[in-house]
C-alpha atoms as a PDB file:
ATOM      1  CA  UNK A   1      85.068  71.354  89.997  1.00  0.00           C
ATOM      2  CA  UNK A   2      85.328  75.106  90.183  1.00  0.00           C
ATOM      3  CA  UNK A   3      84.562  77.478  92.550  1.00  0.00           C
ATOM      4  CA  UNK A   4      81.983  80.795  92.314  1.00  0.00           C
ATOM      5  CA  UNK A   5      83.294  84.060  92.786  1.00  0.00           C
ATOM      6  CA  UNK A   6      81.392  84.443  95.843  1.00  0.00           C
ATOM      7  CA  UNK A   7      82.742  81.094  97.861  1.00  0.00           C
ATOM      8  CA  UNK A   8      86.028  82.662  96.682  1.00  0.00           C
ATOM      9  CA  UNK A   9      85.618  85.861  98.500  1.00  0.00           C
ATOM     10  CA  UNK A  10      84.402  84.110 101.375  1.00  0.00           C
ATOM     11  CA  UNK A  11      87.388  81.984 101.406  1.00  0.00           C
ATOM     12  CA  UNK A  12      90.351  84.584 100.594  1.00  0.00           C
ATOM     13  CA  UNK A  13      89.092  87.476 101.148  1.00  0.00           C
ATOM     14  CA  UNK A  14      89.342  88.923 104.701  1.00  0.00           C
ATOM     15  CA  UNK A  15      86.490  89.744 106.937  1.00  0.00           C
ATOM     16  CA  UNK A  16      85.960  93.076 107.202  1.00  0.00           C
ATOM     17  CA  UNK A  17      87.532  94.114 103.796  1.00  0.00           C
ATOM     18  CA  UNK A  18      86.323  96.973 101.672  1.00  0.00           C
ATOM     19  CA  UNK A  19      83.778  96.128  98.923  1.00  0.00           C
ATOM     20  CA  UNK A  20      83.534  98.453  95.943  1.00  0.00           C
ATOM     21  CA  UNK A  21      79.756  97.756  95.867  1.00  0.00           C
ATOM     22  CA  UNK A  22      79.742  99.684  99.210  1.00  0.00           C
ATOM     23  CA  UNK A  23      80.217 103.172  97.825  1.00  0.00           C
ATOM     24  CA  UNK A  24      81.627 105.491  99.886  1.00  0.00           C
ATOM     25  CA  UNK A  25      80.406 103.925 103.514  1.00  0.00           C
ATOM     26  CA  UNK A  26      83.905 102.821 104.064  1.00  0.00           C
ATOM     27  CA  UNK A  27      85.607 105.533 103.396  1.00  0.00           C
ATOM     28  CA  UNK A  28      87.000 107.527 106.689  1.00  0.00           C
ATOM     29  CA  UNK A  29      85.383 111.096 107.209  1.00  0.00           C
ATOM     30  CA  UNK A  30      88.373 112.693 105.754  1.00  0.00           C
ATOM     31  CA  UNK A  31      88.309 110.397 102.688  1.00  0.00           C
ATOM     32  CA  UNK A  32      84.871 111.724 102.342  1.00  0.00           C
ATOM     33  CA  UNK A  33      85.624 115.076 102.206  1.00  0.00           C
ATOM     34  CA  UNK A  34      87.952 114.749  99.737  1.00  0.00           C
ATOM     35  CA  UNK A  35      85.386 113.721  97.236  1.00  0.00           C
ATOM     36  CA  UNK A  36      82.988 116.457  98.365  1.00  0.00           C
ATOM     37  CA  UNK A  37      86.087 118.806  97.674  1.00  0.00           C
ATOM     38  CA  UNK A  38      86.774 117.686  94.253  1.00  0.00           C
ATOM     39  CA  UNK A  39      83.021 117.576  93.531  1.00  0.00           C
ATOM     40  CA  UNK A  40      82.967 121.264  94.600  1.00  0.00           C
ATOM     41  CA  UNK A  41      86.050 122.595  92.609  1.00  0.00           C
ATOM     42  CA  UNK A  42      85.327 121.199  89.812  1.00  0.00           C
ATOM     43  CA  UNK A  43      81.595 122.936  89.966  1.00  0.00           C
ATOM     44  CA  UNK A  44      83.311 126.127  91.061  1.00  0.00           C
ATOM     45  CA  UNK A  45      85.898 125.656  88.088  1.00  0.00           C
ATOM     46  CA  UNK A  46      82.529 125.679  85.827  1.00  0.00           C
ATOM     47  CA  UNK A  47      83.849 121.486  84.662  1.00  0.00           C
ATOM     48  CA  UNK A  48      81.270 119.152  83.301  1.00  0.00           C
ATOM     49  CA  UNK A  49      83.442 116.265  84.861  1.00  0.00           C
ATOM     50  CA  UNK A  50      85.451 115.607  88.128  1.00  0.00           C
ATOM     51  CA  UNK A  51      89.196 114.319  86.907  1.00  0.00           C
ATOM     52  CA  UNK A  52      92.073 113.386  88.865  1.00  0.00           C
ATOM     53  CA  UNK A  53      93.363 116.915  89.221  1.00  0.00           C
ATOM     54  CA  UNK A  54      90.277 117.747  91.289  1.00  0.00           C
ATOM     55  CA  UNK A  55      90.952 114.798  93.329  1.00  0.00           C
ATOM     56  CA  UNK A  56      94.746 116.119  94.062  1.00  0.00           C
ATOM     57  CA  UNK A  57      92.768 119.547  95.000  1.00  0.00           C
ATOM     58  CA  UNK A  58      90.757 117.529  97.603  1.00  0.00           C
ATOM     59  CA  UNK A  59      93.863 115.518  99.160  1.00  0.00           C
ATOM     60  CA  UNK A  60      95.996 118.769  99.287  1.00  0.00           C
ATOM     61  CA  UNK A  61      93.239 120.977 101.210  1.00  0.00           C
ATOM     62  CA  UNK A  62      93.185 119.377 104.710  1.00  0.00           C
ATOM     63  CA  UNK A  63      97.035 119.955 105.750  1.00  0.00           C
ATOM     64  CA  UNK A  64      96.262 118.000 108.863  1.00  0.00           C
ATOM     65  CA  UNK A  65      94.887 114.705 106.995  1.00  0.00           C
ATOM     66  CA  UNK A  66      97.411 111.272 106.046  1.00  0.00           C
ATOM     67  CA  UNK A  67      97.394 112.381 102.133  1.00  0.00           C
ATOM     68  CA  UNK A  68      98.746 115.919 102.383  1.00  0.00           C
ATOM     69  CA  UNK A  69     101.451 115.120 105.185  1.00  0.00           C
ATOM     70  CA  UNK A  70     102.497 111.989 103.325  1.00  0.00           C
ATOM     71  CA  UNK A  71     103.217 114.600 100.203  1.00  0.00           C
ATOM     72  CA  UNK A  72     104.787 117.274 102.242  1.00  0.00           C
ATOM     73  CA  UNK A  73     106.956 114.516 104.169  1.00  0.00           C
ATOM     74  CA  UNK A  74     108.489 114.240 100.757  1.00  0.00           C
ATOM     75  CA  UNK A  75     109.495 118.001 100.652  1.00  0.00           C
ATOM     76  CA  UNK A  76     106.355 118.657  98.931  1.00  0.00           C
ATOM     77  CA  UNK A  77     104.707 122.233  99.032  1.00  0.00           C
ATOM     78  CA  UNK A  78     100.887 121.748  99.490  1.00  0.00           C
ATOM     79  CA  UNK A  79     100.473 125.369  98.063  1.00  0.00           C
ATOM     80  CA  UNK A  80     102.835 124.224  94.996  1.00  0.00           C
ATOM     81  CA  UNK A  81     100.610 121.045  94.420  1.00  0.00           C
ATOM     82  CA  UNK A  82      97.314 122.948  94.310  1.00  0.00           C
ATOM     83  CA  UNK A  83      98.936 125.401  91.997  1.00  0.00           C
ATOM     84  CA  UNK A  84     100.383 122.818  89.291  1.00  0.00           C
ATOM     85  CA  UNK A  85      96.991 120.728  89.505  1.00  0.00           C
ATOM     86  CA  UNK A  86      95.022 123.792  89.165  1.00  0.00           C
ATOM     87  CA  UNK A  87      97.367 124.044  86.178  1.00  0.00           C
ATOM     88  CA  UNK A  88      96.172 121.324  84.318  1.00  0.00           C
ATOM     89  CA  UNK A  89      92.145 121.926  84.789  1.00  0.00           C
ATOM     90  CA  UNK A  90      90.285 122.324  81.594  1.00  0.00           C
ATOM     91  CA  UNK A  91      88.480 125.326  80.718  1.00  0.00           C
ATOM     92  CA  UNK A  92      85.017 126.312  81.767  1.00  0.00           C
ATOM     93  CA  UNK A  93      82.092 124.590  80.317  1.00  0.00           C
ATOM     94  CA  UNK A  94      79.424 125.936  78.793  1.00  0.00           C
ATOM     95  CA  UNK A  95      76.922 124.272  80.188  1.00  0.00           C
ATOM     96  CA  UNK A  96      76.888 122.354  83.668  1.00  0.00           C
ATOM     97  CA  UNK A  97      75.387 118.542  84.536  1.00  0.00           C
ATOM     98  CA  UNK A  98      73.022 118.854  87.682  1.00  0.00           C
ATOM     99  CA  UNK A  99      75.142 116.155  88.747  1.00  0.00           C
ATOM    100  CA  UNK A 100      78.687 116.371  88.023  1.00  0.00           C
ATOM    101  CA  UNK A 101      79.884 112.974  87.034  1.00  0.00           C
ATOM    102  CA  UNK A 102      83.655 111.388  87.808  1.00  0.00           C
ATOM    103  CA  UNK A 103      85.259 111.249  84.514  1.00  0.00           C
ATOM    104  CA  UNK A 104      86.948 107.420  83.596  1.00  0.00           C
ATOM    105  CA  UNK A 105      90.237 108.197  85.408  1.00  0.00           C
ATOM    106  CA  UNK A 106      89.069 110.065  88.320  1.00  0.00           C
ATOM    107  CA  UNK A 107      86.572 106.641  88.886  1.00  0.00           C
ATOM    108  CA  UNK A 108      89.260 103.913  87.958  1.00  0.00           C
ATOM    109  CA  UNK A 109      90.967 105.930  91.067  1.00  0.00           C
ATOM    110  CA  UNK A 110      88.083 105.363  93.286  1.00  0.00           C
ATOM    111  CA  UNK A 111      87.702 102.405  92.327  1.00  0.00           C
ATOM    112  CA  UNK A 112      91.100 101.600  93.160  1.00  0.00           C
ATOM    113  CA  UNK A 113      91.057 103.196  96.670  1.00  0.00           C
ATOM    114  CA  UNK A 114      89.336  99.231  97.659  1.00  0.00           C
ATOM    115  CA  UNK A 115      92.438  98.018  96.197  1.00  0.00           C
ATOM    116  CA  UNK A 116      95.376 100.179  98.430  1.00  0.00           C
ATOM    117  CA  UNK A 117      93.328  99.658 101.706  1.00  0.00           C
ATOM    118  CA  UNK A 118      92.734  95.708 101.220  1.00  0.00           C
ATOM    119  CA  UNK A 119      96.292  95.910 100.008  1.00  0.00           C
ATOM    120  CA  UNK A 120      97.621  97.286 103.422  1.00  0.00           C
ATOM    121  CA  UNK A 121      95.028  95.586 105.838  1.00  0.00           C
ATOM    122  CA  UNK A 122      92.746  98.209 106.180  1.00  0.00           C
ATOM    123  CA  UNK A 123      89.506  98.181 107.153  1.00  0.00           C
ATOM    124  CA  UNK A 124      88.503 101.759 106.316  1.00  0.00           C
ATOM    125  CA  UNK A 125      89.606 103.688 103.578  1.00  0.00           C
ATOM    126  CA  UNK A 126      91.311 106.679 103.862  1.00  0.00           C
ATOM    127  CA  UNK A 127      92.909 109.820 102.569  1.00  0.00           C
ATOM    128  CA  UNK A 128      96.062 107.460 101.898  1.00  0.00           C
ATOM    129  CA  UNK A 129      94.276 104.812 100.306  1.00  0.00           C
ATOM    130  CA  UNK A 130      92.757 107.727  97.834  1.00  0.00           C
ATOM    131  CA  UNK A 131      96.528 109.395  97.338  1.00  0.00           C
ATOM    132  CA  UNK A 132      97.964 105.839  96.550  1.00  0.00           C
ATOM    133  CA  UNK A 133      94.912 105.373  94.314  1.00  0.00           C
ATOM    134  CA  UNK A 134      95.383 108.796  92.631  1.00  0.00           C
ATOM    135  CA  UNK A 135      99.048 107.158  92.059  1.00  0.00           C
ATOM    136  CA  UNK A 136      98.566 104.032  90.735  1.00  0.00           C
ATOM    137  CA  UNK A 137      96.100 105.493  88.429  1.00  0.00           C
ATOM    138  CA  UNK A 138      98.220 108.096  86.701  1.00  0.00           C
ATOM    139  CA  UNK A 139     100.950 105.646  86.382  1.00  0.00           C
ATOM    140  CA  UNK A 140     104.127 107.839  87.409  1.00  0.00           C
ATOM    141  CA  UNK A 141     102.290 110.619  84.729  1.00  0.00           C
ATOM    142  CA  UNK A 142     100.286 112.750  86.852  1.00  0.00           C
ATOM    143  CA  UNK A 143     100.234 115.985  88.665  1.00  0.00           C
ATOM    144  CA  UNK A 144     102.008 114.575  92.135  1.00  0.00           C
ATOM    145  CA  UNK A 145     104.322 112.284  90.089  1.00  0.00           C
ATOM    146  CA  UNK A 146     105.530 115.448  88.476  1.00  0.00           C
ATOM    147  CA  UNK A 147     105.882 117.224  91.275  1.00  0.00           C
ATOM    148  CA  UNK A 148     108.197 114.214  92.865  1.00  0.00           C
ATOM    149  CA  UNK A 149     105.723 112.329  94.852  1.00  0.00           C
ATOM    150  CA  UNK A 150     106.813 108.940  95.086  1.00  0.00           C
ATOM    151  CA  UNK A 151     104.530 105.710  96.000  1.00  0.00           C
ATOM    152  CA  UNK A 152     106.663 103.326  97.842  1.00  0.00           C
ATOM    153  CA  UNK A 153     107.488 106.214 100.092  1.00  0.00           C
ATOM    154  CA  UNK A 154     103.783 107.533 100.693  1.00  0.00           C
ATOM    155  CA  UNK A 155     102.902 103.665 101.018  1.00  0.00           C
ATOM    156  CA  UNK A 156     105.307 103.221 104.082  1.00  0.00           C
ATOM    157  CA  UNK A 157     104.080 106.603 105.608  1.00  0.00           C
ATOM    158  CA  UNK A 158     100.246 105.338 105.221  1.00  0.00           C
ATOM    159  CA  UNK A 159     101.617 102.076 106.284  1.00  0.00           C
ATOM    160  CA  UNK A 160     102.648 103.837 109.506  1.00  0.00           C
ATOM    161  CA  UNK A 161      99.957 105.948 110.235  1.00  0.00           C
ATOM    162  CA  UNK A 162      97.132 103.738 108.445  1.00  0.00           C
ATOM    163  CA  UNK A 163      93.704 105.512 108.472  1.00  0.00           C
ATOM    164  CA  UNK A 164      92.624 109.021 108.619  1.00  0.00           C
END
């Protein structure tokens, strides 16, 4: 006898958890902004897409939020990691999408954000949840890996302050 994917859910899957299908409703306002930021670099940088470096550019530009003190906690220079992920942005487009869409990285990220806050117990998701997202998704290869920052130490700072 097997069991649907939804009776599943209902039975493992705590109450309250984040659901991809959601969008961006359970992300905190800071985790929101984030987005917005790397939607509006990317349009300033003249890109056709929104990539993971533009997602770095969002974590990095609120010094007060979970993401950038969880880099700078590891001796990280928030000035340093906008200038190496600025870096590694493609050149200008010619033309530009009304709508500038995610590219597959940047919304395997995202997507993965769901996964870091249901992973630590979170309700909400936050700028954390994003920078552990941003992590797992480049896979030790990315812009902050490069730079030093390290996941099992951001997890246990988002651990501690879990949320904003």
């Amino acid at each position: 006898m097997g069991v649907s994917k939804q009776a599943a859910q209902q039975r493992f899957v705590a109450k309250g958890a984040p659901d991809p299908s959601e969008g961006f409703s359970r992300f905190t306002d800071r985790a929101r902004a984030v987005v917005v930021r790397a939607q509006e670099e990317a349009r300033t940088a003249g890109n056709e897409t929104i990539g993971v470096a533009y997602l770095v550019l969002g974590l990095v530009a609120d010094p007060d939020s979970t993401s950038a003190a969880a880099i700078a906690a590891q001796g990280i220079d928030l000035d340093d990691a906008r200038r190496t992920a600025t870096a590694t942005l493609p050149a200008r487009s010619e033309q530009m999408p009304a709508l500038v869409p995610f590219d597959a990285h940047a919304r395997r990220a995202l997507e993965l954000t769901f996964r870091e806050a249901l992973r630590l117990g979170s309700p909400a998701i936050g700028t954390g949840h994003v920078l552990l997202a941003v992590l797992e998704a480049d896979d030790g290869t990315g812009v902050l890996a490069g730079l030093g920052v390290d996941k099992p130490t951001v997890e246990a700072h988002v651990s501690a302050v879990q949320g904003t």
